[in-house]
PDB file of N, CA and C in Angstrom:
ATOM      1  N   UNK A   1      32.621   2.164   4.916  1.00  0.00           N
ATOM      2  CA  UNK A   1      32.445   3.508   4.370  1.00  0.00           C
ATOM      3  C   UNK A   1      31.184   3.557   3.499  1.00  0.00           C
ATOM      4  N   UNK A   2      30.464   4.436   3.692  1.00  0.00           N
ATOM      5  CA  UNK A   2      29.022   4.769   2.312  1.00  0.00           C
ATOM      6  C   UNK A   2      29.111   5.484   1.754  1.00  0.00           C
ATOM      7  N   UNK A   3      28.550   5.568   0.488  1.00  0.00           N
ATOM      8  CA  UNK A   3      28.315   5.948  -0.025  1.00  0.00           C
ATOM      9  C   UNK A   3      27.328   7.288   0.397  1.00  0.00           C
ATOM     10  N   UNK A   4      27.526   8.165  -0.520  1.00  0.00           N
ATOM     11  CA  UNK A   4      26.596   9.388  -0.005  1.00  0.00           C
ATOM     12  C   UNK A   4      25.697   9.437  -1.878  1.00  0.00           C
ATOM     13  N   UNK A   5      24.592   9.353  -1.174  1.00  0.00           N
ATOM     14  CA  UNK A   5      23.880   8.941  -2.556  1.00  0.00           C
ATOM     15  C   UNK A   5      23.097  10.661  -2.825  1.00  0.00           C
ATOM     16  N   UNK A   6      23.175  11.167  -4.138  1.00  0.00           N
ATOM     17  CA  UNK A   6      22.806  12.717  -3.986  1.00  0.00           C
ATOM     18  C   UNK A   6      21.719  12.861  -3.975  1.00  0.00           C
ATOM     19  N   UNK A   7      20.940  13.994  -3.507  1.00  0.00           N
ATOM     20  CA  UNK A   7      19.988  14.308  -2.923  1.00  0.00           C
ATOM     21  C   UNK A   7      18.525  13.873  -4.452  1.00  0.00           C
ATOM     22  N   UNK A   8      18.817  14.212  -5.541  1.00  0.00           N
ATOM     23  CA  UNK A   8      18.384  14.152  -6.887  1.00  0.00           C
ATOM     24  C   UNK A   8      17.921  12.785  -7.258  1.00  0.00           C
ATOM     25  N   UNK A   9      19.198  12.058  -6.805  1.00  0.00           N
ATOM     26  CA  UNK A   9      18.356  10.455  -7.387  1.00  0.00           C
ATOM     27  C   UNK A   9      18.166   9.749  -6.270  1.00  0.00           C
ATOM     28  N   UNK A  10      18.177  10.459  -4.902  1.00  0.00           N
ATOM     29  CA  UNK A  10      17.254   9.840  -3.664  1.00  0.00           C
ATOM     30  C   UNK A  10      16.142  10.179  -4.146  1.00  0.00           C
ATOM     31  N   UNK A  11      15.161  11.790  -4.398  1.00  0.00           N
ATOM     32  CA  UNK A  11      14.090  11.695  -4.689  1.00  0.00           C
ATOM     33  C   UNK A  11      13.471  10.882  -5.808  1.00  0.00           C
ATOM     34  N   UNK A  12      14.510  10.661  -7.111  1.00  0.00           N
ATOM     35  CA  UNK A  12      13.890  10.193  -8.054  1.00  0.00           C
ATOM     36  C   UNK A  12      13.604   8.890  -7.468  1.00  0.00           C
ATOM     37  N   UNK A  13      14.218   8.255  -6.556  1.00  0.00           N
ATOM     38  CA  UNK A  13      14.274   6.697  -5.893  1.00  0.00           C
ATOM     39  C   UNK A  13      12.753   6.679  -5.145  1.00  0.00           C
ATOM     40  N   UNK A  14      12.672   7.788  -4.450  1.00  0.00           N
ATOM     41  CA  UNK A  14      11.252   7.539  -3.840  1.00  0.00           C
ATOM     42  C   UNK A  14      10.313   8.290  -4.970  1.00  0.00           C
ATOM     43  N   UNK A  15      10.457   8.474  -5.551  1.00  0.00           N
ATOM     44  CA  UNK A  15       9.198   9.099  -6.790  1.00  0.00           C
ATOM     45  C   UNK A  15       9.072   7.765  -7.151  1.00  0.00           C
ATOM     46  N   UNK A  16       9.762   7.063  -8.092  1.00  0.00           N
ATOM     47  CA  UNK A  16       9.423   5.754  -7.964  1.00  0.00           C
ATOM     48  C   UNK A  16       8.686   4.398  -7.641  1.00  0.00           C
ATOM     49  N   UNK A  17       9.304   4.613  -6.541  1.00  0.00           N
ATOM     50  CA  UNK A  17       8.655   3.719  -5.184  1.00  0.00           C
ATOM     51  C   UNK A  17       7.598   4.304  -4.696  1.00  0.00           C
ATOM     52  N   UNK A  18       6.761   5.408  -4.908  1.00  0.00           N
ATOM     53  CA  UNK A  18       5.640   6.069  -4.262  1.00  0.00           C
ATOM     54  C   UNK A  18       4.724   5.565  -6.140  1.00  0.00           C
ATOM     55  N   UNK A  19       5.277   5.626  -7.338  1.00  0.00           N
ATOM     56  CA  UNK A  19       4.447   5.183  -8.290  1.00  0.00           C
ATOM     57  C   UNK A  19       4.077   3.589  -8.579  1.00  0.00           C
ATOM     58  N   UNK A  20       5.781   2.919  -7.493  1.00  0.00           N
ATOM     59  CA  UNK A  20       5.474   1.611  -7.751  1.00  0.00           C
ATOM     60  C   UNK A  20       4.030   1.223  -7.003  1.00  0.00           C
ATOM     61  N   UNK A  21       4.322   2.097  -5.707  1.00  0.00           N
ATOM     62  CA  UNK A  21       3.181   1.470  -4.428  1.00  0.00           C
ATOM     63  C   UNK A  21       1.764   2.064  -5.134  1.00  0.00           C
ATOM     64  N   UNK A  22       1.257   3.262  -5.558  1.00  0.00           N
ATOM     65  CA  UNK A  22       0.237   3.051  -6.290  1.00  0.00           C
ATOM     66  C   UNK A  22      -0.157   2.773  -7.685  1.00  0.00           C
ATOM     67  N   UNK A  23       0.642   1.981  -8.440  1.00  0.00           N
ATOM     68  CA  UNK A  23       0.470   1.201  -9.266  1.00  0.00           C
ATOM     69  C   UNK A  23       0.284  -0.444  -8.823  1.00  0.00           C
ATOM     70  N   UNK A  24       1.093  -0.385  -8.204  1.00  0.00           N
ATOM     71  CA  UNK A  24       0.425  -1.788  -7.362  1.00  0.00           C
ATOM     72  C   UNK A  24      -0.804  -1.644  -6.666  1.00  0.00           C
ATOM     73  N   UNK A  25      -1.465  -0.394  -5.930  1.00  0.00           N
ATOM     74  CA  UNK A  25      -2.242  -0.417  -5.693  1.00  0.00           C
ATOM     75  C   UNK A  25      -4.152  -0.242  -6.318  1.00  0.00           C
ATOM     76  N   UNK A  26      -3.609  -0.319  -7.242  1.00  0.00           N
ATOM     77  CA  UNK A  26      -4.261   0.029  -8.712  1.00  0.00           C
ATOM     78  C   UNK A  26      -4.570  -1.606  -9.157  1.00  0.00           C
ATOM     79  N   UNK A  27      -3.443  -1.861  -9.143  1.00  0.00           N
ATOM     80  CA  UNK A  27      -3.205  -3.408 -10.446  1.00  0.00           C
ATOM     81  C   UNK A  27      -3.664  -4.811  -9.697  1.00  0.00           C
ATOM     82  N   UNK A  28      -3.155  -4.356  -8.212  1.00  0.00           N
ATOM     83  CA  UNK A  28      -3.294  -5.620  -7.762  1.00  0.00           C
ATOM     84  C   UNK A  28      -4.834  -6.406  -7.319  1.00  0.00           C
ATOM     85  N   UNK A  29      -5.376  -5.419  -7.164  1.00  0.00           N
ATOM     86  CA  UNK A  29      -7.408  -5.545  -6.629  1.00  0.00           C
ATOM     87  C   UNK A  29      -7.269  -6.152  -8.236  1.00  0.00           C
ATOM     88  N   UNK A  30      -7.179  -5.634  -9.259  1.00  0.00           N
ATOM     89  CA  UNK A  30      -7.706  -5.771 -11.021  1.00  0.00           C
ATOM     90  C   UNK A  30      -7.141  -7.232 -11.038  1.00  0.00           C
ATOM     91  N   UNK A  31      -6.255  -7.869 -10.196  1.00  0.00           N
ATOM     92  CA  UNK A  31      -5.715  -9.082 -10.890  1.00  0.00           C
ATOM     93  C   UNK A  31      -6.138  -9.980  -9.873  1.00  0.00           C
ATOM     94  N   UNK A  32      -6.541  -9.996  -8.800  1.00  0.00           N
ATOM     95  CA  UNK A  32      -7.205 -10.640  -7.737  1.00  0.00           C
ATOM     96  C   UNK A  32      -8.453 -10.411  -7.227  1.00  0.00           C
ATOM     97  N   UNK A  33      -9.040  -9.579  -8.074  1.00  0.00           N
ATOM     98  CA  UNK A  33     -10.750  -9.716  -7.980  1.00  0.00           C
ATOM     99  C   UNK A  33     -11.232  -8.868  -8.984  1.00  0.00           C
ATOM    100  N   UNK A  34     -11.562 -10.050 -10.317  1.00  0.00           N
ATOM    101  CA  UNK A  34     -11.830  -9.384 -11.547  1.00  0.00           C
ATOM    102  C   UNK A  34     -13.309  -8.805 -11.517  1.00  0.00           C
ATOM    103  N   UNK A  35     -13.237  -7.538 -11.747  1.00  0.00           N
ATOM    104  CA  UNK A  35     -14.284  -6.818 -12.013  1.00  0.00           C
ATOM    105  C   UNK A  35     -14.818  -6.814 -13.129  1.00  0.00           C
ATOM    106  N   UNK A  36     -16.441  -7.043 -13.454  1.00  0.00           N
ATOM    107  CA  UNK A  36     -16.801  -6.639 -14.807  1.00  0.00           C
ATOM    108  C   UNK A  36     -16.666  -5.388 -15.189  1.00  0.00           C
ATOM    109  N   UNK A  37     -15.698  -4.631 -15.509  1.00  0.00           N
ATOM    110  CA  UNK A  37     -15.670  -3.163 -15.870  1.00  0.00           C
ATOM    111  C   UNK A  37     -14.836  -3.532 -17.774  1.00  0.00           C
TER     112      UNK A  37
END
């Protein structure tokens, strides 16, 4: 049986996961190819 997960904290789940992926995409170049900035 599943769970029915509500519509509210599905989006908050991918709001999330759409800030994790460009925060990683942000952080990860900065920590694996240090820029003089």
């Amino acid at each position: 049986m599943q769970r029915q997960v509500p519509v509210k904290e599905r989006h908050q789940l991918q709001r999330w996961r759409t800030l994790f992926i460009i925060g990683s995409a942000i952080f990860y170049p900065c920590v694996h190819w240090p820029s003089p900035l």
